[in-house]
N, C-alpha and C. Protein backbone atom coordinates (compact mmCIF):
# COMPACT_ATOMS: atom_id res chain seq x y z
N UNK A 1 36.51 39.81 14.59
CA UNK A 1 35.12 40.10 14.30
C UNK A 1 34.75 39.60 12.90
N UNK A 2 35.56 39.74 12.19
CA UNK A 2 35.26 39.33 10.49
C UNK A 2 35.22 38.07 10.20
N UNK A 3 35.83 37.07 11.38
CA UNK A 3 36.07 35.69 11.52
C UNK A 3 34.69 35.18 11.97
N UNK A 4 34.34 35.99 12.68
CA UNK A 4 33.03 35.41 13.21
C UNK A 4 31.88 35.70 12.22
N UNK A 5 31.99 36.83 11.68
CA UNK A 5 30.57 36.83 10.67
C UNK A 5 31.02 35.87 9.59
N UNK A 6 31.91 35.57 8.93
CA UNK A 6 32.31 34.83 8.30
C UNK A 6 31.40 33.54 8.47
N UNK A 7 31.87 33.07 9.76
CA UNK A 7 31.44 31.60 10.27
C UNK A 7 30.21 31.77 10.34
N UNK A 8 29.43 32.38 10.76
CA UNK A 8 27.71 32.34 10.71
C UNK A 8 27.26 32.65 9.77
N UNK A 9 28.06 33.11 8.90
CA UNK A 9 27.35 33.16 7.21
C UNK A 9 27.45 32.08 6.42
N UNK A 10 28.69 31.25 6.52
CA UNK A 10 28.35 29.95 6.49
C UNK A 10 27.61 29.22 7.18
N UNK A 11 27.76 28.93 8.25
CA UNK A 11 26.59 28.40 8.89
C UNK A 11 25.43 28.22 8.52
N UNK A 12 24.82 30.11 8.09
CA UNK A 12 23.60 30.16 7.72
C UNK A 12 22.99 29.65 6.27
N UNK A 13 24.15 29.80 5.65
CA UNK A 13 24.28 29.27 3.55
C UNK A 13 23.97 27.61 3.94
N UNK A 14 24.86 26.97 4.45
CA UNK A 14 25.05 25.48 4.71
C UNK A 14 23.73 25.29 5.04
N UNK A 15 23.07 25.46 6.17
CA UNK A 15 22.02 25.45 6.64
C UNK A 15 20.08 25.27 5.80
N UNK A 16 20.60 26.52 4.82
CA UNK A 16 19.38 26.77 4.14
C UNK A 16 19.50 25.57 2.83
N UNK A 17 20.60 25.12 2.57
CA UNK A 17 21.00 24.09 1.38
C UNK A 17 20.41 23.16 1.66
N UNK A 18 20.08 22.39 3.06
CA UNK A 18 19.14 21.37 3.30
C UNK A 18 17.84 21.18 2.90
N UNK A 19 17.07 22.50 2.10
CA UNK A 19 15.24 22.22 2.05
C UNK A 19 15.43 21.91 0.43
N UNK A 20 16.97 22.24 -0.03
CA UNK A 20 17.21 21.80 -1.43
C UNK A 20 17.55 20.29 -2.16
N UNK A 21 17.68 19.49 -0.85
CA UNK A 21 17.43 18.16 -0.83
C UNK A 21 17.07 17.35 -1.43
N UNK A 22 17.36 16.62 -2.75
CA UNK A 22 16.20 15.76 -3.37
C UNK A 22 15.91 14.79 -2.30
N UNK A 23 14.45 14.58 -1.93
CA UNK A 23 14.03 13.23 -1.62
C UNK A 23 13.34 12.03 -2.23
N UNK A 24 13.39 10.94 -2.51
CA UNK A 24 12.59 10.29 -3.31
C UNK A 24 11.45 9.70 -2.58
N UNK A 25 10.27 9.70 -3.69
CA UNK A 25 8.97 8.40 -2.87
C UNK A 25 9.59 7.31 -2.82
N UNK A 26 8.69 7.18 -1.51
CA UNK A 26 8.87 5.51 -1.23
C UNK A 26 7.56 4.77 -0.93
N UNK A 27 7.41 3.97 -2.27
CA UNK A 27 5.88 3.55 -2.29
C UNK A 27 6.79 1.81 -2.04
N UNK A 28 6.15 1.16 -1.32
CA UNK A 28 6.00 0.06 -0.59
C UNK A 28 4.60 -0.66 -0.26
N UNK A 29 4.94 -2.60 -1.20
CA UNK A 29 3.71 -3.62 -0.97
C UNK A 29 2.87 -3.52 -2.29
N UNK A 30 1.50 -3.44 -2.53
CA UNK A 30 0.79 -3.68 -3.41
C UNK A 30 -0.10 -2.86 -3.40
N UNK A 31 -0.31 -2.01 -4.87
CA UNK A 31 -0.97 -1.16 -5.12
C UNK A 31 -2.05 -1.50 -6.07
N UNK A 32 -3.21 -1.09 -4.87
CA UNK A 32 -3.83 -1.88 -5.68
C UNK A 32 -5.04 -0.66 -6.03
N UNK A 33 -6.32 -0.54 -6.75
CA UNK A 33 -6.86 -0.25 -7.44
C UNK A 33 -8.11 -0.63 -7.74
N UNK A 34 -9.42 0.13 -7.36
CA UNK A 34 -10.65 0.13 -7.25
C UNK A 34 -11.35 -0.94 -7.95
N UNK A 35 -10.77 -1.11 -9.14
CA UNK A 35 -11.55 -1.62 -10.44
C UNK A 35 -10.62 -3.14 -10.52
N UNK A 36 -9.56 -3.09 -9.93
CA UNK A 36 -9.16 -4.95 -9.68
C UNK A 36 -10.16 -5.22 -8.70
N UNK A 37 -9.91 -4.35 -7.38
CA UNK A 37 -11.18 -4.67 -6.56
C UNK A 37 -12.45 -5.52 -6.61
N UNK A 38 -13.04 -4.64 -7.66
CA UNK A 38 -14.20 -4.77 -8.49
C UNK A 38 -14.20 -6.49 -9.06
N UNK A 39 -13.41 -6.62 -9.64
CA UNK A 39 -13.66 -8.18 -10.15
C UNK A 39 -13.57 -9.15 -9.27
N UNK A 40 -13.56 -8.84 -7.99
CA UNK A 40 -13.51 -10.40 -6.84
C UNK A 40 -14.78 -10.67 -6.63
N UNK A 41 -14.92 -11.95 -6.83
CA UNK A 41 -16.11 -12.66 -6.08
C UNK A 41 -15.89 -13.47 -5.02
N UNK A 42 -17.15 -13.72 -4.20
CA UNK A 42 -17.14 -14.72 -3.49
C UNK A 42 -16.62 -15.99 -3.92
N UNK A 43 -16.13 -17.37 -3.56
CA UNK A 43 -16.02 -18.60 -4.27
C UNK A 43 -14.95 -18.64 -5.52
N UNK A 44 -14.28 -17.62 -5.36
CA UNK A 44 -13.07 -17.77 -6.34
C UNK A 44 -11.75 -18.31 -5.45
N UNK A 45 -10.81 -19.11 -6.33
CA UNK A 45 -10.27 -19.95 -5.80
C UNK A 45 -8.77 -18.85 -5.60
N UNK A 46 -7.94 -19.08 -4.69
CA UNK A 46 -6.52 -18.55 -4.51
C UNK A 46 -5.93 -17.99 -5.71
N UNK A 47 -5.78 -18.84 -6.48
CA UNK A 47 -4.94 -18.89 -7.83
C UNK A 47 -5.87 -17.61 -8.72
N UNK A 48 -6.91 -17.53 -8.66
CA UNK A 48 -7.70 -16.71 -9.62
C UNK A 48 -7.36 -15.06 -8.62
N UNK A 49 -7.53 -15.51 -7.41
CA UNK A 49 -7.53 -13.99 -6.47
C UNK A 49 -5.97 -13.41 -6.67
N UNK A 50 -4.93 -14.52 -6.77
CA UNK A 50 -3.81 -13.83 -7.50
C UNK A 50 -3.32 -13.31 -8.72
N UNK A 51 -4.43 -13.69 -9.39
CA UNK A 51 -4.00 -13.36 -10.79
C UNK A 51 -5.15 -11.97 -11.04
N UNK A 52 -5.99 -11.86 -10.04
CA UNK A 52 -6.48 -10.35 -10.93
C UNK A 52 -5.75 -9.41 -9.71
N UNK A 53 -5.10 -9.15 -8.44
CA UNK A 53 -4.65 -8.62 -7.15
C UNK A 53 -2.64 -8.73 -7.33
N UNK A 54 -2.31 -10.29 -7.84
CA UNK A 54 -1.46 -10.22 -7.57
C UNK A 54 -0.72 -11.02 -6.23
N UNK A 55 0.44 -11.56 -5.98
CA UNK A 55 0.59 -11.92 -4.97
C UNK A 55 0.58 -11.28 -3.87
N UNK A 56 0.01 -11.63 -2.41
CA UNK A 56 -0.44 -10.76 -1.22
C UNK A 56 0.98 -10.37 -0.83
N UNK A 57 1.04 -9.07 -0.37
CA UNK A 57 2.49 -8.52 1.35
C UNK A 57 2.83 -9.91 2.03
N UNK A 58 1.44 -10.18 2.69
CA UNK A 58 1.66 -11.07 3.81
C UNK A 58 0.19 -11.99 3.59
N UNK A 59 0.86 -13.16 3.96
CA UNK A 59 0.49 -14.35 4.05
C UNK A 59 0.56 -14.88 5.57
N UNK A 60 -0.32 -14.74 6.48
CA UNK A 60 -0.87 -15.06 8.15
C UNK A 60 0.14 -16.44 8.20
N UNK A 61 1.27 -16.36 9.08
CA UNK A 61 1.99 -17.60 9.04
C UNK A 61 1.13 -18.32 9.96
N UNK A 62 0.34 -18.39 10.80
CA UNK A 62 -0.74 -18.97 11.21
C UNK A 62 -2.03 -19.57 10.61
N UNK A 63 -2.12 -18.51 10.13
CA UNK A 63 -3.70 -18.98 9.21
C UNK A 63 -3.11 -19.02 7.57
N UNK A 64 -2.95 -19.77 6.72
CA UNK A 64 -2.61 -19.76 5.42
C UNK A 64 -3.42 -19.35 4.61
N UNK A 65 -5.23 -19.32 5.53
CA UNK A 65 -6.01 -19.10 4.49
C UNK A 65 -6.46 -17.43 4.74
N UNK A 66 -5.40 -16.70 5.29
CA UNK A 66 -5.65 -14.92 5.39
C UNK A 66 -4.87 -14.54 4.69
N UNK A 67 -5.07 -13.53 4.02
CA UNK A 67 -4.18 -13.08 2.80
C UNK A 67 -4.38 -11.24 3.17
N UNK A 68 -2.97 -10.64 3.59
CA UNK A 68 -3.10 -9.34 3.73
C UNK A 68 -2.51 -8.31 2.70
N UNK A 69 -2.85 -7.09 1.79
CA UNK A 69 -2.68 -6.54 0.84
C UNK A 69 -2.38 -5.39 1.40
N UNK A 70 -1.33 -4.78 1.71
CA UNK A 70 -0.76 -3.64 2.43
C UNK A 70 0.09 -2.53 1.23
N UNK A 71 -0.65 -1.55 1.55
CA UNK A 71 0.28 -0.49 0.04
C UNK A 71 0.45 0.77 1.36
N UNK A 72 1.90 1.18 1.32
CA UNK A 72 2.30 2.46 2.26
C UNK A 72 3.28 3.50 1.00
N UNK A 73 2.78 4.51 1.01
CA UNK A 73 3.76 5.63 0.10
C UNK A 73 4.19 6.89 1.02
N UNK A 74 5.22 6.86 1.00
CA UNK A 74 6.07 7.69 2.12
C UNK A 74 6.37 9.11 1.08
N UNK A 75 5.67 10.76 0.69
CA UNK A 75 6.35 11.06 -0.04
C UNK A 75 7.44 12.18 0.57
N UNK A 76 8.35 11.94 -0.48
CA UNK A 76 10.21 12.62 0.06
C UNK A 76 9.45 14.28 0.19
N UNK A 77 8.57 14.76 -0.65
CA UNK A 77 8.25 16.52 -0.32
C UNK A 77 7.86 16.67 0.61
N UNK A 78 6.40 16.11 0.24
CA UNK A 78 5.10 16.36 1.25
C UNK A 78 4.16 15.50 1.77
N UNK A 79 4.30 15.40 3.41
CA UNK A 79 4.12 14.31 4.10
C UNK A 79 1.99 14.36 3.96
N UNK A 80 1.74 15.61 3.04
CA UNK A 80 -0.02 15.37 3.13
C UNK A 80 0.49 14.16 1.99
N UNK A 81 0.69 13.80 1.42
CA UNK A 81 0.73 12.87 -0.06
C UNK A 81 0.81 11.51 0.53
N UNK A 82 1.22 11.30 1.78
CA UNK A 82 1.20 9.93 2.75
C UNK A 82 0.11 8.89 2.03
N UNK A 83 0.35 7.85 2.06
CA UNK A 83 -1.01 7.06 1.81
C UNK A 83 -0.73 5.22 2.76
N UNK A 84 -1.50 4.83 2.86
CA UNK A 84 -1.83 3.51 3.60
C UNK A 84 -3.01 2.95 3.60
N UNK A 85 -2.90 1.94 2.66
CA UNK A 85 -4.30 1.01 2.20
C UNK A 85 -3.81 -0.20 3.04
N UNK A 86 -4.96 -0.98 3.20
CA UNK A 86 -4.90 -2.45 4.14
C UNK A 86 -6.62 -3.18 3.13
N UNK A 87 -5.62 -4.01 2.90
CA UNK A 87 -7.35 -5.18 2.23
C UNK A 87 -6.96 -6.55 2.74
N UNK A 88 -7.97 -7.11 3.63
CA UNK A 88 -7.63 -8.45 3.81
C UNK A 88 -8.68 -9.30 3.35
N UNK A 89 -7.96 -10.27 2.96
CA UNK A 89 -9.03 -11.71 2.10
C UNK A 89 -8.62 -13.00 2.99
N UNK A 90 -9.96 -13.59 3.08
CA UNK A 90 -9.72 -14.95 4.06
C UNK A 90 -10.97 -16.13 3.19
N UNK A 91 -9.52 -16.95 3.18
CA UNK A 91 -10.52 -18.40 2.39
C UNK A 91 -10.91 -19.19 3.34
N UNK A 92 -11.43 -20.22 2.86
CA UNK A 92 -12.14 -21.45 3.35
C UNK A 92 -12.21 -22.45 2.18
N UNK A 93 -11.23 -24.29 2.56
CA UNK A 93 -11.02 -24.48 1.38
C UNK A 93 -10.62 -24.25 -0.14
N UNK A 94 -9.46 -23.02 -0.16
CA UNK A 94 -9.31 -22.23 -0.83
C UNK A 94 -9.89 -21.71 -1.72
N UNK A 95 -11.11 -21.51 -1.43
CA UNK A 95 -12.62 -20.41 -2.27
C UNK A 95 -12.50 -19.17 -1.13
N UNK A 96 -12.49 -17.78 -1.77
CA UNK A 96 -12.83 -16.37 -0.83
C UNK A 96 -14.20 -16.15 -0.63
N UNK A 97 -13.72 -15.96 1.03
CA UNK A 97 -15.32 -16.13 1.64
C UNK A 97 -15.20 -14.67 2.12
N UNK A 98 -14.08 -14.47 2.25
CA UNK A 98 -15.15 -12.28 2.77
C UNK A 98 -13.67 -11.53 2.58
N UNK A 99 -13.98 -10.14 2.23
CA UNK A 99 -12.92 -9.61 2.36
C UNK A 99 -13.20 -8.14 3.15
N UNK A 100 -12.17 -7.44 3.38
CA UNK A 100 -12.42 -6.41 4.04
C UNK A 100 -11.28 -5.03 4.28
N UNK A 101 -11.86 -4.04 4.34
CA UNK A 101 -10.42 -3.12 3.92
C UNK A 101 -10.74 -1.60 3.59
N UNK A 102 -10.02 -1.08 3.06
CA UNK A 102 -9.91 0.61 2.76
C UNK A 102 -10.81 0.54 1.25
N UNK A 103 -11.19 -0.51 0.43
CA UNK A 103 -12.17 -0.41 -0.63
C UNK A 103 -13.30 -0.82 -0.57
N UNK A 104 -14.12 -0.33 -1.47
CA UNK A 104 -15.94 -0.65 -1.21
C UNK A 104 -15.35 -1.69 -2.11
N UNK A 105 -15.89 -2.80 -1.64
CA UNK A 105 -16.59 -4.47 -2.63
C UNK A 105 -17.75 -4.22 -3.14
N UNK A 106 -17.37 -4.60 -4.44
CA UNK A 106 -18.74 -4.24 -5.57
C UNK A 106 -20.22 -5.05 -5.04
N UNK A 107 -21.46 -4.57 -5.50
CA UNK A 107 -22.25 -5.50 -5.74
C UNK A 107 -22.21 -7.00 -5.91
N UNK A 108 -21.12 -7.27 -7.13
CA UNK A 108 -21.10 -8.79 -7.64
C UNK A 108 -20.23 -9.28 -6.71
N UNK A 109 -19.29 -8.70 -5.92
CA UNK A 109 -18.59 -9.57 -5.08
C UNK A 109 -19.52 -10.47 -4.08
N UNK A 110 -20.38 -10.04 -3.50
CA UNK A 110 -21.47 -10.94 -2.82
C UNK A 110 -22.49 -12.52 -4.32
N UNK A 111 -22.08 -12.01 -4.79
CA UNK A 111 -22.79 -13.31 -6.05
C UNK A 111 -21.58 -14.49 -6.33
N UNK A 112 -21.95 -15.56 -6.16
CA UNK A 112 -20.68 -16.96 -5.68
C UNK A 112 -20.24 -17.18 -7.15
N UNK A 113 -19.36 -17.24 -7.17
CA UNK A 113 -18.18 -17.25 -8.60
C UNK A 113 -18.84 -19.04 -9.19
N UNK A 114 -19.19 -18.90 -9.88
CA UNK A 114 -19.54 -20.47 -10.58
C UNK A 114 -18.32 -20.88 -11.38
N UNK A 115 -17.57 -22.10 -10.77
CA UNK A 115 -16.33 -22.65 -11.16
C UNK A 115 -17.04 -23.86 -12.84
């Protein structure tokens, strides 16, 4: 009998040690941010859309001129803290002609970038 409470008291100790777990975030892709957002215009060339964004996740091995911006954060506590942004940009002649996604595009993004 003493063998057995024994064993389910371990059991039960072992058991509860699991919610003591460190887990870490796992933020994954490109995080990006309202106010980089903010500075895209229409008619800006590749090279300029990488340098205020950054290089894209994914690059459309089909279309070269779609550019996809994917940010996923997995957190180790608490799964409300989840997050998943998607922004996609598509050129023409490598000038950005529209973009579209989880952020509002400013006002000036509709006004054509004068090279």
């Amino acid at each position: 009998m003493l063998f057995r409470i024994l064993a389910i008291t371990i059991a039960l100790s072992l058991s509860a040690c699991s919610s003591w777990v460190f887990r870490i975030d796992i933020p994954q892709g490109n995080f990006l941010e309202q106010k980089d957002i903010d500075k895209l215009q229409i008619g800006m060339n590749k090279e300029q859309v990488k340098y205020v964004l950054g290089s894209p996740v994914i690059v459309d091995a089909f279309n070269k001129d779609t550019w996809h911006y994917v940010y996923l954060f997995k957190s180790g506590r608490n799964s409300a803290f989840d997050t998943n942004k998607k922004f996609t940009m598509k050129f023409e002649n490598d000038l950005l002609v529209s973009a579209e996604g989880d952020f509002e595009l400013s006002e000036n993004f509709y006004v054509p970038m004068v090279n």
